[in-house]
N, C-alpha and C. Protein backbone atom coordinates (compact mmCIF):
# COMPACT_ATOMS: atom_id res chain seq x y z
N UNK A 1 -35.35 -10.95 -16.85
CA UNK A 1 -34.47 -9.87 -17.22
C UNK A 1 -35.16 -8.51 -17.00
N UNK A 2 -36.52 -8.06 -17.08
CA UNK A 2 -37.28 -7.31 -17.29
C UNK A 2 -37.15 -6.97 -15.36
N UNK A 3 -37.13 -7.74 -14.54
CA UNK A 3 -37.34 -7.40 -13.56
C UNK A 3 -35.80 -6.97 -12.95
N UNK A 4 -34.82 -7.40 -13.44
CA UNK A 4 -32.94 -6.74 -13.42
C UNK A 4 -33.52 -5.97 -13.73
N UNK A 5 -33.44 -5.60 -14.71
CA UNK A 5 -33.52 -4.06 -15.11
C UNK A 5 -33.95 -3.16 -14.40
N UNK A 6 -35.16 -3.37 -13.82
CA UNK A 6 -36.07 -2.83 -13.11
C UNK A 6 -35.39 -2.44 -11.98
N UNK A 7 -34.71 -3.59 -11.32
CA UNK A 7 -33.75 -3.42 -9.97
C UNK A 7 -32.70 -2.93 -9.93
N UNK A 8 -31.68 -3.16 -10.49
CA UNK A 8 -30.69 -3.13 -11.04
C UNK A 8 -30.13 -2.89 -12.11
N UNK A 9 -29.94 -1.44 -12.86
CA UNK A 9 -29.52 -1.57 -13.96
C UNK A 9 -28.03 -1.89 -14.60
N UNK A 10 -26.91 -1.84 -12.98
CA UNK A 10 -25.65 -2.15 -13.25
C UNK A 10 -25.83 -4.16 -13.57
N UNK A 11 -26.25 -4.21 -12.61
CA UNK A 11 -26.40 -5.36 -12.87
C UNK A 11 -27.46 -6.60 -13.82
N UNK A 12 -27.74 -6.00 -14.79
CA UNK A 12 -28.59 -5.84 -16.15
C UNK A 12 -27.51 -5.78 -17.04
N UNK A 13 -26.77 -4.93 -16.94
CA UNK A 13 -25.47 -4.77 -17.99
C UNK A 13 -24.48 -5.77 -17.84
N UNK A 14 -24.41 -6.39 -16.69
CA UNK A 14 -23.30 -7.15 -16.41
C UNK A 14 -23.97 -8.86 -16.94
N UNK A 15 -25.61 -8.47 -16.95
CA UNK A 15 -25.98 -10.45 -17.42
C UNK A 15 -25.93 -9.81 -18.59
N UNK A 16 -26.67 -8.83 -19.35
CA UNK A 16 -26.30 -8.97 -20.70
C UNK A 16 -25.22 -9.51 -21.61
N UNK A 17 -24.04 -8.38 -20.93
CA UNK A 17 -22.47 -8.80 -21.36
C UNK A 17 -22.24 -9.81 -21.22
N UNK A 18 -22.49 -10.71 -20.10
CA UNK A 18 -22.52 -12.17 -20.44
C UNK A 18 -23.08 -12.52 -21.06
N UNK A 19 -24.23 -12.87 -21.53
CA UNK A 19 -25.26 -13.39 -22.28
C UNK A 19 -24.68 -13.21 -23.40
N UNK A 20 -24.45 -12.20 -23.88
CA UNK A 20 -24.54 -11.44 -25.53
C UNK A 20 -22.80 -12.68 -25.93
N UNK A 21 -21.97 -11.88 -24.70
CA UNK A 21 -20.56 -13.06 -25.04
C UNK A 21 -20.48 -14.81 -25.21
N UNK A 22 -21.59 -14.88 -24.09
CA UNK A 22 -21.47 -16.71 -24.29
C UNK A 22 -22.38 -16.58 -25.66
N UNK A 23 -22.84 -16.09 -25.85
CA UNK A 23 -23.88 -16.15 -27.61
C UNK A 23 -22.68 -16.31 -28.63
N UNK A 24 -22.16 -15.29 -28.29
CA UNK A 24 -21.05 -14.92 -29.76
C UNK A 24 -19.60 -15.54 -29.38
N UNK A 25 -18.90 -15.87 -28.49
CA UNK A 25 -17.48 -16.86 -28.43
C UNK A 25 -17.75 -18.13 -27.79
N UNK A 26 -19.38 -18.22 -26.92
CA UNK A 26 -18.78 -19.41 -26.47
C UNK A 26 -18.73 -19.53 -24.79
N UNK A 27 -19.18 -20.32 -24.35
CA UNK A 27 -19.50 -20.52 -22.74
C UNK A 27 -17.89 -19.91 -22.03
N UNK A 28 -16.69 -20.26 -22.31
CA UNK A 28 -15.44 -19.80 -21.57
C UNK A 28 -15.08 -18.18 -21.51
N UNK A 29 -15.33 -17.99 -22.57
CA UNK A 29 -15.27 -16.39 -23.22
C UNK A 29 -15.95 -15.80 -23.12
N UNK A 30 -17.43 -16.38 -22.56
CA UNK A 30 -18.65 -15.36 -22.29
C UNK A 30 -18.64 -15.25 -21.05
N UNK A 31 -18.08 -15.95 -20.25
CA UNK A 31 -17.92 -16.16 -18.46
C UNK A 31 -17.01 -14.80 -18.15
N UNK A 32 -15.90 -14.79 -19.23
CA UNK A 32 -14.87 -14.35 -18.99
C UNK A 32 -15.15 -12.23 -19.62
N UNK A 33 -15.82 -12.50 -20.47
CA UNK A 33 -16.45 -11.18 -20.72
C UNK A 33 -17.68 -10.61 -19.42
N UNK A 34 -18.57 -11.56 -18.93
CA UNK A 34 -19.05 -10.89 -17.92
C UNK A 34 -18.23 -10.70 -16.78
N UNK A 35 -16.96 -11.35 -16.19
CA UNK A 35 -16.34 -11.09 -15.06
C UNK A 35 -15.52 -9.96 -15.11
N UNK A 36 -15.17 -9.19 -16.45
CA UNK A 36 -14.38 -8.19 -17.19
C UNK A 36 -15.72 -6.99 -17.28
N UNK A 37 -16.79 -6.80 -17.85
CA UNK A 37 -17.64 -5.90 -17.61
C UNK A 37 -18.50 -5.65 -15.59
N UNK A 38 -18.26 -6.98 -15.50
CA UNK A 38 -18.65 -6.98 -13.39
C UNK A 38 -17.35 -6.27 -13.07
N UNK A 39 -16.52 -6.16 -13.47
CA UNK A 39 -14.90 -5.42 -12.78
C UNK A 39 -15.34 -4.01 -13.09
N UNK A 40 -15.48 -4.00 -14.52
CA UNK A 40 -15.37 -2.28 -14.82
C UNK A 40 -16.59 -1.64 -14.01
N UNK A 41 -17.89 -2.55 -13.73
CA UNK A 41 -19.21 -1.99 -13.22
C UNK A 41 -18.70 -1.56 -11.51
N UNK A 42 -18.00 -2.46 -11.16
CA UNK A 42 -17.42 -2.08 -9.66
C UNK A 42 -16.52 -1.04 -9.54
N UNK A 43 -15.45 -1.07 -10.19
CA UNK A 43 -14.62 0.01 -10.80
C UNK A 43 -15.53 1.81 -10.70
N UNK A 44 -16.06 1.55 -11.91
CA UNK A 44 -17.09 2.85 -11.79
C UNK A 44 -17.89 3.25 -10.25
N UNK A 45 -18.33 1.92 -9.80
CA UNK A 45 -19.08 2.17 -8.48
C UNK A 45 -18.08 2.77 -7.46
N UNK A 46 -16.67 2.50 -7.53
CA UNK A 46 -15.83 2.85 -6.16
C UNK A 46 -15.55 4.18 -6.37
N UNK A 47 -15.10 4.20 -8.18
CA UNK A 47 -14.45 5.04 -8.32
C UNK A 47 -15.08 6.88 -8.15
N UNK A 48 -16.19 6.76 -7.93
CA UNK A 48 -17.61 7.75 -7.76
C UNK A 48 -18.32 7.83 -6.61
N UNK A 49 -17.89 7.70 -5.54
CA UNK A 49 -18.87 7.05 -4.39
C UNK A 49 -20.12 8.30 -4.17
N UNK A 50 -21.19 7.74 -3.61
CA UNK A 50 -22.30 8.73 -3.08
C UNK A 50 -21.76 9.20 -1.99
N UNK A 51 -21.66 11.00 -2.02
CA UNK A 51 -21.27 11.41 -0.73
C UNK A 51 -22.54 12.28 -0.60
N UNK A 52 -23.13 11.78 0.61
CA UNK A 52 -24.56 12.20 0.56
C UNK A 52 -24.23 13.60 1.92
N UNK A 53 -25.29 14.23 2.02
CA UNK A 53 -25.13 15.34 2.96
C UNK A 53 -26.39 14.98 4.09
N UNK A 54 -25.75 15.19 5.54
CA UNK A 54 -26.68 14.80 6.35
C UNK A 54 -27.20 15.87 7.37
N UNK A 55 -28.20 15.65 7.76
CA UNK A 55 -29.61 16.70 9.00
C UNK A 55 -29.97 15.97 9.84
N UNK A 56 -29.78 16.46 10.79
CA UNK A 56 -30.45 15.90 12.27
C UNK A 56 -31.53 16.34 12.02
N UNK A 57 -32.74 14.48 12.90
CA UNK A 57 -33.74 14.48 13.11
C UNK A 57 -33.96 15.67 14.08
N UNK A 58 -35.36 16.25 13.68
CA UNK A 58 -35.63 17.12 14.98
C UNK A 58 -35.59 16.67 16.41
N UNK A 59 -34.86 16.92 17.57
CA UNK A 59 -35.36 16.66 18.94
C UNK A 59 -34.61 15.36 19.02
N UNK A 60 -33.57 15.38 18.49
CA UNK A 60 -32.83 14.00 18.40
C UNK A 60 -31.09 14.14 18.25
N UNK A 61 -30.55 13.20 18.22
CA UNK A 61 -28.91 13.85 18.01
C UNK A 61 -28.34 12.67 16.66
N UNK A 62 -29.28 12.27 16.23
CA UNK A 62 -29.08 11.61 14.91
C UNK A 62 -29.47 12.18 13.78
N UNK A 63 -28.21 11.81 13.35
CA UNK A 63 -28.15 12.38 11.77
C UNK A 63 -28.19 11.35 10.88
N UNK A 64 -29.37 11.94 9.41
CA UNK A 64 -29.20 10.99 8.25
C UNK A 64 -29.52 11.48 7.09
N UNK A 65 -29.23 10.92 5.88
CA UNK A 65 -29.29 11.37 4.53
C UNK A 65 -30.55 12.59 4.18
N UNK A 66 -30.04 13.66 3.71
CA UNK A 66 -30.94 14.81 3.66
C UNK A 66 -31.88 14.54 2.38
N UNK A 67 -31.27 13.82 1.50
CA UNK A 67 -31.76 13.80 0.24
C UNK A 67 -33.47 12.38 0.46
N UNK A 68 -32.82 11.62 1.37
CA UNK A 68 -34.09 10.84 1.49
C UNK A 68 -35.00 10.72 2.70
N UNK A 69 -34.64 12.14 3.66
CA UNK A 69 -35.44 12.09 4.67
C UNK A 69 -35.84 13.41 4.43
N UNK A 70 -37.07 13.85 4.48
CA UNK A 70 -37.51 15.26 4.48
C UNK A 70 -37.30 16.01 5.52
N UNK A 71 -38.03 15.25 7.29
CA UNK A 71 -37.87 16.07 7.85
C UNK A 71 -36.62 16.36 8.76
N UNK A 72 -35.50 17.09 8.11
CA UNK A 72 -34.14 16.79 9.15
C UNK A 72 -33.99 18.59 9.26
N UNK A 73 -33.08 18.82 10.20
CA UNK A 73 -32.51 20.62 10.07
C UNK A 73 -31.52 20.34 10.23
N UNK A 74 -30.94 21.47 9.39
CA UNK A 74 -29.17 21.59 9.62
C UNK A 74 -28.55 22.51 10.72
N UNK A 75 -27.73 21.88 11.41
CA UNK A 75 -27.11 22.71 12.16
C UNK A 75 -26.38 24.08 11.89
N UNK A 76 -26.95 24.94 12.93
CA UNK A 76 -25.92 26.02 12.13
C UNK A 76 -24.55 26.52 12.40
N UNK A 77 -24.47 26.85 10.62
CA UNK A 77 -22.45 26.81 10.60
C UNK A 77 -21.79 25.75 10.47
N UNK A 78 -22.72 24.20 10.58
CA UNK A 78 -21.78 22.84 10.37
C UNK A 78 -22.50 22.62 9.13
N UNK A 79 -21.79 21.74 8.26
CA UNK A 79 -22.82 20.77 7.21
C UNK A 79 -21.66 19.52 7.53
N UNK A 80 -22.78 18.45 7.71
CA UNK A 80 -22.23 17.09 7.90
C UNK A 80 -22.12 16.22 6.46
N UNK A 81 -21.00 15.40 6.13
CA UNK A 81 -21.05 14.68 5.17
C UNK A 81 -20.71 13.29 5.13
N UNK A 82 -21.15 12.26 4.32
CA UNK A 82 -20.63 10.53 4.72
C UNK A 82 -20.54 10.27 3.15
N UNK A 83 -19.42 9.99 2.93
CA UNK A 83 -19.05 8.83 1.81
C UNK A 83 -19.70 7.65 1.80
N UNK A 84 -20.21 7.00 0.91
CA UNK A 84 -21.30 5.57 1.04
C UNK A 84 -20.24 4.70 0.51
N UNK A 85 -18.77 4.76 1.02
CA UNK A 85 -17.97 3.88 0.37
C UNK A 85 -16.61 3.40 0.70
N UNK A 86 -15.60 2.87 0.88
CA UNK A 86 -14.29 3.20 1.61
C UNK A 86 -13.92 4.22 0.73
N UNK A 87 -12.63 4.87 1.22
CA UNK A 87 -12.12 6.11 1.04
C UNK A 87 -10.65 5.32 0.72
N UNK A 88 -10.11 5.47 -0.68
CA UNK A 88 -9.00 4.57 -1.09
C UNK A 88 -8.40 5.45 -2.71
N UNK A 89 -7.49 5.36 -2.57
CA UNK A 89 -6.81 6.33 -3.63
C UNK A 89 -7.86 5.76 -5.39
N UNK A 90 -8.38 5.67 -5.28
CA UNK A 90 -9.35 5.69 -6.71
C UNK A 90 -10.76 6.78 -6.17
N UNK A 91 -10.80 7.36 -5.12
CA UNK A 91 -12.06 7.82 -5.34
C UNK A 91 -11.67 8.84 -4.00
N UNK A 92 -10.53 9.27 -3.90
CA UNK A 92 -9.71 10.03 -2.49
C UNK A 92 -10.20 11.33 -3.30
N UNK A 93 -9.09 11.78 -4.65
CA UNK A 93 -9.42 13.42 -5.28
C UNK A 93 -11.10 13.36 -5.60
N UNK A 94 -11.49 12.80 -6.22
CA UNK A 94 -13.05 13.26 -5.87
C UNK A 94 -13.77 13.35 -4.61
N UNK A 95 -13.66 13.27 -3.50
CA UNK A 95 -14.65 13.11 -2.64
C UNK A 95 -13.68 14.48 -2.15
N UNK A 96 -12.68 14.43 -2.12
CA UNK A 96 -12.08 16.17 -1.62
C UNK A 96 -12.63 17.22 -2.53
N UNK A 97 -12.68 17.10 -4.09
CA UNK A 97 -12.92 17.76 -5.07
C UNK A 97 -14.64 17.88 -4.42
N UNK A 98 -15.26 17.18 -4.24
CA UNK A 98 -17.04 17.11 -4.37
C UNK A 98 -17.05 18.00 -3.23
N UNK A 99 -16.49 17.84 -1.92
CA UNK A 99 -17.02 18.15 -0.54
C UNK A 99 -16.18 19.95 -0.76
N UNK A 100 -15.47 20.55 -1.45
CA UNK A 100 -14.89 21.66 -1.11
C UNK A 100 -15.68 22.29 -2.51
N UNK A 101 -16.18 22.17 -3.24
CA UNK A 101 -17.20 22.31 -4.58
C UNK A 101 -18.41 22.50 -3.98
N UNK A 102 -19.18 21.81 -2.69
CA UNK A 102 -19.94 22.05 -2.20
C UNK A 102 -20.25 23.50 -0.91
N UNK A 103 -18.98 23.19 -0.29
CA UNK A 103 -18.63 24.48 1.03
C UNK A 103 -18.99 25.11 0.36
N UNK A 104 -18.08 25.82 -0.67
CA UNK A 104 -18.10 26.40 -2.04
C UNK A 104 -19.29 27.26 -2.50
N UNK A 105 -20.22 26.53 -2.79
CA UNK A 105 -21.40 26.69 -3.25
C UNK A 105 -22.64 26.92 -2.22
N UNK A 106 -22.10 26.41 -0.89
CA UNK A 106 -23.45 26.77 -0.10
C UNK A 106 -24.13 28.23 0.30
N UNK A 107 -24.80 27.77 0.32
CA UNK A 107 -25.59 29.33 0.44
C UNK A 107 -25.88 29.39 2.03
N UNK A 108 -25.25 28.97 2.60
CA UNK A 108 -25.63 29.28 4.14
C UNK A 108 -24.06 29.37 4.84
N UNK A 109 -23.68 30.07 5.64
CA UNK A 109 -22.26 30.31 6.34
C UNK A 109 -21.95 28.85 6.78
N UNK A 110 -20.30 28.30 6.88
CA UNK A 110 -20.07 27.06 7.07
C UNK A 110 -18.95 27.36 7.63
N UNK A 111 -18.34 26.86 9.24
CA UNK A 111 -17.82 27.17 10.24
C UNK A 111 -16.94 25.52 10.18
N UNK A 112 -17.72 24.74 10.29
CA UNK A 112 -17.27 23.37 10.64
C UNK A 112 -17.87 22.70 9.49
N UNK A 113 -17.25 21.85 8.96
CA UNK A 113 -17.60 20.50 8.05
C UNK A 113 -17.12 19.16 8.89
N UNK A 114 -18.15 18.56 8.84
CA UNK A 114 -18.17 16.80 9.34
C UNK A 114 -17.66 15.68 8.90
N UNK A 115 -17.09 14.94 8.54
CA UNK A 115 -16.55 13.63 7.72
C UNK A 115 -17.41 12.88 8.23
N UNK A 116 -18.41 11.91 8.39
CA UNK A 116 -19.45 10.31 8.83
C UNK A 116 -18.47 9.85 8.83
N UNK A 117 -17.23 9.21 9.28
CA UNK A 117 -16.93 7.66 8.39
C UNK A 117 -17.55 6.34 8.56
N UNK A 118 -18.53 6.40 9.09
CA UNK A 118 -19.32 5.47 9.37
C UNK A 118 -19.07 4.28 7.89
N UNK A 119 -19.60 4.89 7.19
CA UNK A 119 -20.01 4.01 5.92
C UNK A 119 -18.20 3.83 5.34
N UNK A 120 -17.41 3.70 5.72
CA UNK A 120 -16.16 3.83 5.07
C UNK A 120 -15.19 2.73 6.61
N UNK A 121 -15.11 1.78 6.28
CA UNK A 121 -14.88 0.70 7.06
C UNK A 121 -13.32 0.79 6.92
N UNK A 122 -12.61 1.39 5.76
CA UNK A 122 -11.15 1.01 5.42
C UNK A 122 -10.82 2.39 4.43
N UNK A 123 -9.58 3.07 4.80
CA UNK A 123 -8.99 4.03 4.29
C UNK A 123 -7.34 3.52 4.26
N UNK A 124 -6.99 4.44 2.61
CA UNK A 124 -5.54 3.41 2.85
C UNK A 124 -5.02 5.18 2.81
N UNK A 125 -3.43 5.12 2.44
CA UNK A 125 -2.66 6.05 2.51
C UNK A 125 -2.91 7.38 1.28
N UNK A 126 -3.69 6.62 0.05
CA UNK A 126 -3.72 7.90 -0.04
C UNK A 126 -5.02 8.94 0.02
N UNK A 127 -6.18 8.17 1.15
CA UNK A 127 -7.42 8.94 1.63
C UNK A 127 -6.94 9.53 2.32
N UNK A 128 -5.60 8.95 3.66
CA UNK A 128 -5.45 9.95 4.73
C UNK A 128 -4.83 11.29 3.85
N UNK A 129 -3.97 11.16 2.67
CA UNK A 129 -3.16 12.45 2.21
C UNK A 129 -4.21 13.21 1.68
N UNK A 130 -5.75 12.73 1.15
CA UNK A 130 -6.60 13.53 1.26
C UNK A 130 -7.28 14.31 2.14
N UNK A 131 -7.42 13.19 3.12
CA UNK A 131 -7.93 14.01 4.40
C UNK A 131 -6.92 15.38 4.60
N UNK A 132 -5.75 15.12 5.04
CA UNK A 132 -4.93 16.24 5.16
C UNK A 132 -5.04 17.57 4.56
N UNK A 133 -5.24 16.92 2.86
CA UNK A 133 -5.55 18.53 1.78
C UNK A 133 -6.58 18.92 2.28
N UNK A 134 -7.77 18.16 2.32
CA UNK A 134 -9.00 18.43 2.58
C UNK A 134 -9.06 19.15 3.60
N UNK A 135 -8.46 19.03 4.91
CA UNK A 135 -8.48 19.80 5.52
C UNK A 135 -7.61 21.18 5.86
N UNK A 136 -6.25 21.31 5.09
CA UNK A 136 -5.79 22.01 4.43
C UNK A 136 -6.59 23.25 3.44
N UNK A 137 -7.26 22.74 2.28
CA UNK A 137 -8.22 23.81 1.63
C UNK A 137 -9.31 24.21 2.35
N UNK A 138 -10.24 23.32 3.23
CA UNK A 138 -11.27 23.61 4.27
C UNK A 138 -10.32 25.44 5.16
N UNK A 139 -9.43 24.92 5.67
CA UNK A 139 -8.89 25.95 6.56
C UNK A 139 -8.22 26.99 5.75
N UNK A 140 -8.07 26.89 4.36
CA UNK A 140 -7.71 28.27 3.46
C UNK A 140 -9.17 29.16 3.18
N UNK A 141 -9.99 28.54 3.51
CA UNK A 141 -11.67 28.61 3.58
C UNK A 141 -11.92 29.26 5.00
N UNK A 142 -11.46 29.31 6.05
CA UNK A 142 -11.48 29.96 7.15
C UNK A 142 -12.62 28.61 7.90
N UNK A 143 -12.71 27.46 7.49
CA UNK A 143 -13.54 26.47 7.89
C UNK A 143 -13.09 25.25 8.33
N UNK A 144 -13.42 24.95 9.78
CA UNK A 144 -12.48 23.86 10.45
C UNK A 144 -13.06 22.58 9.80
N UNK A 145 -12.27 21.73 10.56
CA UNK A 145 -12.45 19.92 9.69
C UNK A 145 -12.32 18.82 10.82
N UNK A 146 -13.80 18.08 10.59
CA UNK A 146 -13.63 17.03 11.87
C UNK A 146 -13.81 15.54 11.45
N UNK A 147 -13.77 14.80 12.00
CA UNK A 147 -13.94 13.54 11.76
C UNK A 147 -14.96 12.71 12.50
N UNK A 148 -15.78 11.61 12.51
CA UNK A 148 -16.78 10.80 13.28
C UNK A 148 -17.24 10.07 12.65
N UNK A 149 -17.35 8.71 13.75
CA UNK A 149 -17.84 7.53 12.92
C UNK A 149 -16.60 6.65 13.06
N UNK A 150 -15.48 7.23 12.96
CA UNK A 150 -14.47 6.06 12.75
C UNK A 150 -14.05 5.26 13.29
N UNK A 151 -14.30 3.71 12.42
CA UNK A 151 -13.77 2.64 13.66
C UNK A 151 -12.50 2.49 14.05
N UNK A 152 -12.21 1.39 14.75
CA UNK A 152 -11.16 0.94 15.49
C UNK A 152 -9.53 1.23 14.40
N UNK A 153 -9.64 0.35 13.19
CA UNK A 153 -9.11 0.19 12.52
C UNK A 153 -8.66 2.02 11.59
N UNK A 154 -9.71 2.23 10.89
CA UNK A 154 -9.06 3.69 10.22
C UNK A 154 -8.70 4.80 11.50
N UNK A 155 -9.19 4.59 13.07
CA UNK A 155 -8.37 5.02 14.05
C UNK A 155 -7.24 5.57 14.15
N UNK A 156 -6.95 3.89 14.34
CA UNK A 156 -5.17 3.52 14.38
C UNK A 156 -4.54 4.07 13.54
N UNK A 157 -5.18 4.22 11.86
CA UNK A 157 -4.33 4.70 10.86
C UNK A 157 -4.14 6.00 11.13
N UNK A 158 -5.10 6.88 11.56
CA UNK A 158 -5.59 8.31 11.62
C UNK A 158 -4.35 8.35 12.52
N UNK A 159 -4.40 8.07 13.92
CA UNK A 159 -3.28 8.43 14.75
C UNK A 159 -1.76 8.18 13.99
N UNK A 160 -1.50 6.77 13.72
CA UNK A 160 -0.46 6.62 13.04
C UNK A 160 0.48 7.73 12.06
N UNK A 161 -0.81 8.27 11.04
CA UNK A 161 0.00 9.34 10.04
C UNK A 161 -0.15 10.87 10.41
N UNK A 162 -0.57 10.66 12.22
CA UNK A 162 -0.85 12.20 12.64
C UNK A 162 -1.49 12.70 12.30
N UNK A 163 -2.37 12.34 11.49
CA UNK A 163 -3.77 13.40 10.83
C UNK A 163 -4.55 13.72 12.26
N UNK A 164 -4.95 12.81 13.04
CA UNK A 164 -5.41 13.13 14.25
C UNK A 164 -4.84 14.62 14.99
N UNK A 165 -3.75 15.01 15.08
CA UNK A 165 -3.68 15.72 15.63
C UNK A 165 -3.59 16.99 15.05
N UNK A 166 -3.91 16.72 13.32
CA UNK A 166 -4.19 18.42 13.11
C UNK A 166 -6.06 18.39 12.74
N UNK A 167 -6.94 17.30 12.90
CA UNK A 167 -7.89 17.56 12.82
C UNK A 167 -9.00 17.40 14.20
N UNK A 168 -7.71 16.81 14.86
CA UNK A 168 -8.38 17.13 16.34
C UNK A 168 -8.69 15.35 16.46
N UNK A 169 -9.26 15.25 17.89
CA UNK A 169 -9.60 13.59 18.10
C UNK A 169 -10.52 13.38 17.52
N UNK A 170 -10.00 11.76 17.42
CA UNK A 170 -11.30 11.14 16.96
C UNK A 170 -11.53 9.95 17.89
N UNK A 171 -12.53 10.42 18.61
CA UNK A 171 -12.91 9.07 19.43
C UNK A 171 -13.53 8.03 19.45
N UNK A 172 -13.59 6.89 20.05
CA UNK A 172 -14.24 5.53 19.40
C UNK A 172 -15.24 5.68 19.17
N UNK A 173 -15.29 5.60 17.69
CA UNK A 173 -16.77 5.78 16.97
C UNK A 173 -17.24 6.83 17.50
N UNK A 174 -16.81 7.94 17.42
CA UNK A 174 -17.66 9.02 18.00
C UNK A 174 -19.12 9.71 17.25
N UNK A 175 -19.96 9.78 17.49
CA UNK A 175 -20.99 10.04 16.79
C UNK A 175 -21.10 11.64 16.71
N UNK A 176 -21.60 11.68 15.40
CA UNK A 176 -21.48 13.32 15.05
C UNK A 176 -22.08 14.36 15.88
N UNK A 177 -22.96 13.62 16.97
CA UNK A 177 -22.98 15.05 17.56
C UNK A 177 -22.28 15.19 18.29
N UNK A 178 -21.61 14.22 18.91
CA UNK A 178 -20.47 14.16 19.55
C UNK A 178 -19.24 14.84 19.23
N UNK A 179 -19.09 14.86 18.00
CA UNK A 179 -17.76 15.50 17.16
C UNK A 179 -18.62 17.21 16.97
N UNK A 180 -19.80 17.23 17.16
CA UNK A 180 -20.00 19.28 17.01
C UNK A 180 -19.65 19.59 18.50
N UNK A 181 -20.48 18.57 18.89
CA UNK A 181 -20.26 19.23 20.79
C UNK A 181 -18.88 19.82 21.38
N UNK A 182 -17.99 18.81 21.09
CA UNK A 182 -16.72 19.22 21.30
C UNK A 182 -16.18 20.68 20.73
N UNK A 183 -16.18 20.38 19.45
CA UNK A 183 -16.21 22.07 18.48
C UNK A 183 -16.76 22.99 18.78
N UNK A 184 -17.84 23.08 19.40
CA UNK A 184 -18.41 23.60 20.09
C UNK A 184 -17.77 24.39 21.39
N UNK A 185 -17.66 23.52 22.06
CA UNK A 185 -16.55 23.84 23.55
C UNK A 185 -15.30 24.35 22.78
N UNK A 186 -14.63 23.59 21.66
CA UNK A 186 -13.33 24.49 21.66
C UNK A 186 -13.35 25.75 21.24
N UNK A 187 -14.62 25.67 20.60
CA UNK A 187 -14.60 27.20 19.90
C UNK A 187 -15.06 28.42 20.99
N UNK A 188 -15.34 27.90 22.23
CA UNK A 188 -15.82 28.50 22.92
C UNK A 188 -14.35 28.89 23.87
N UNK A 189 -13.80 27.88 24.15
CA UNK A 189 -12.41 28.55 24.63
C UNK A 189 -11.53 29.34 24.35
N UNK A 190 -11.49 29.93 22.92
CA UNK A 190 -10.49 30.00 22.24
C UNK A 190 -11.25 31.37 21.92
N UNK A 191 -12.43 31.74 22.20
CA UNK A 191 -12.92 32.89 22.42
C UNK A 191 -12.73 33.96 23.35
């Protein structure tokens, strides 16, 4: 137990709650109390996801977590961001709320913001109506909104509810530098 803890503290809480329940009702009821505290522990996990902020390696066109790589730089005028989670109406208003709280707050000028979806395998209907606000308040911000990373599947959806065409393409799996480059060029036309 000493070493759960150590690893895992969600999952420390979830043998306890069992443990402590099969103690006090009984092997059926204690099964049934840890599969009821493992729900709420997942619950909390979706409902909060890590939206981490990302920096390209120097001399490279990959980007990754700023918080656990030291040496990355940020592009300037973009800040890139990835949800560590699907994007699904339990955790849609926070990750819009977190990422426009952040623009918000940065202390450096912000032109373009990034979506990763890399880490986000499945978006249902009401992430895309986030995406939309999100990019909606982004552009009351005078700050455009892109997408990258996305597979095959949240694609199809993207095109389907037209979000694609007010946040611009998203191409197969396009990788984020791929998604500035372009921004890049359009912003250059439109000059």
């Amino acid at each position: 137990m000493t070493r759960l803890f150590r690893v895992s503290k969600s999952d420390f809480t979830v043998a306890v709650g069992s443990l402590v329940g099969v103690m006090a009702v009984g092997l059926l009821w204690g099964v049934f109390i840890g599969v009821f505290v493992s729900l709420l522990v997942t619950i909390e996990r979706i409902s909060d996801p890590k939206i981490v902020a990302l920096g390209r390696v120097p001399g490279t066109d990959h980007f990754v977590d700023q918080g656990r790589h030291g040496e990355v730089e940020d592009v300037p005028a973009v800040v890139v961001y990835r949800v560590e989670a699907q994007l699904f109406y339990a955790n849609a208003s926070r990750v819009r709320e977190t990422i426009l709280a952040r623009v918000d707050g940065s202390t450096r000028p912000v032109d373009l913001v990034v979506l990763d979806l890399i880490s986000s395998p499945t978006v249902d209907l009401e992430a895309i109506g986030m995406l939309e606000s999100l990019h909606a308040g982004l552009a009351s911000r005078g700050v455009d909104f892109r997408l990258a990373g996305a597979d095959a599947q949240v694609r199809r959806l993207l095109r389907r509810s037209g979000l694609e065409e007010t946040v611009g393409t998203v191409g197969e799996e396009d990788a984020i530098s791929t998604v500035i480059e372009r921004w890049w060029s359009e912003a250059a036309e439109t000059d």
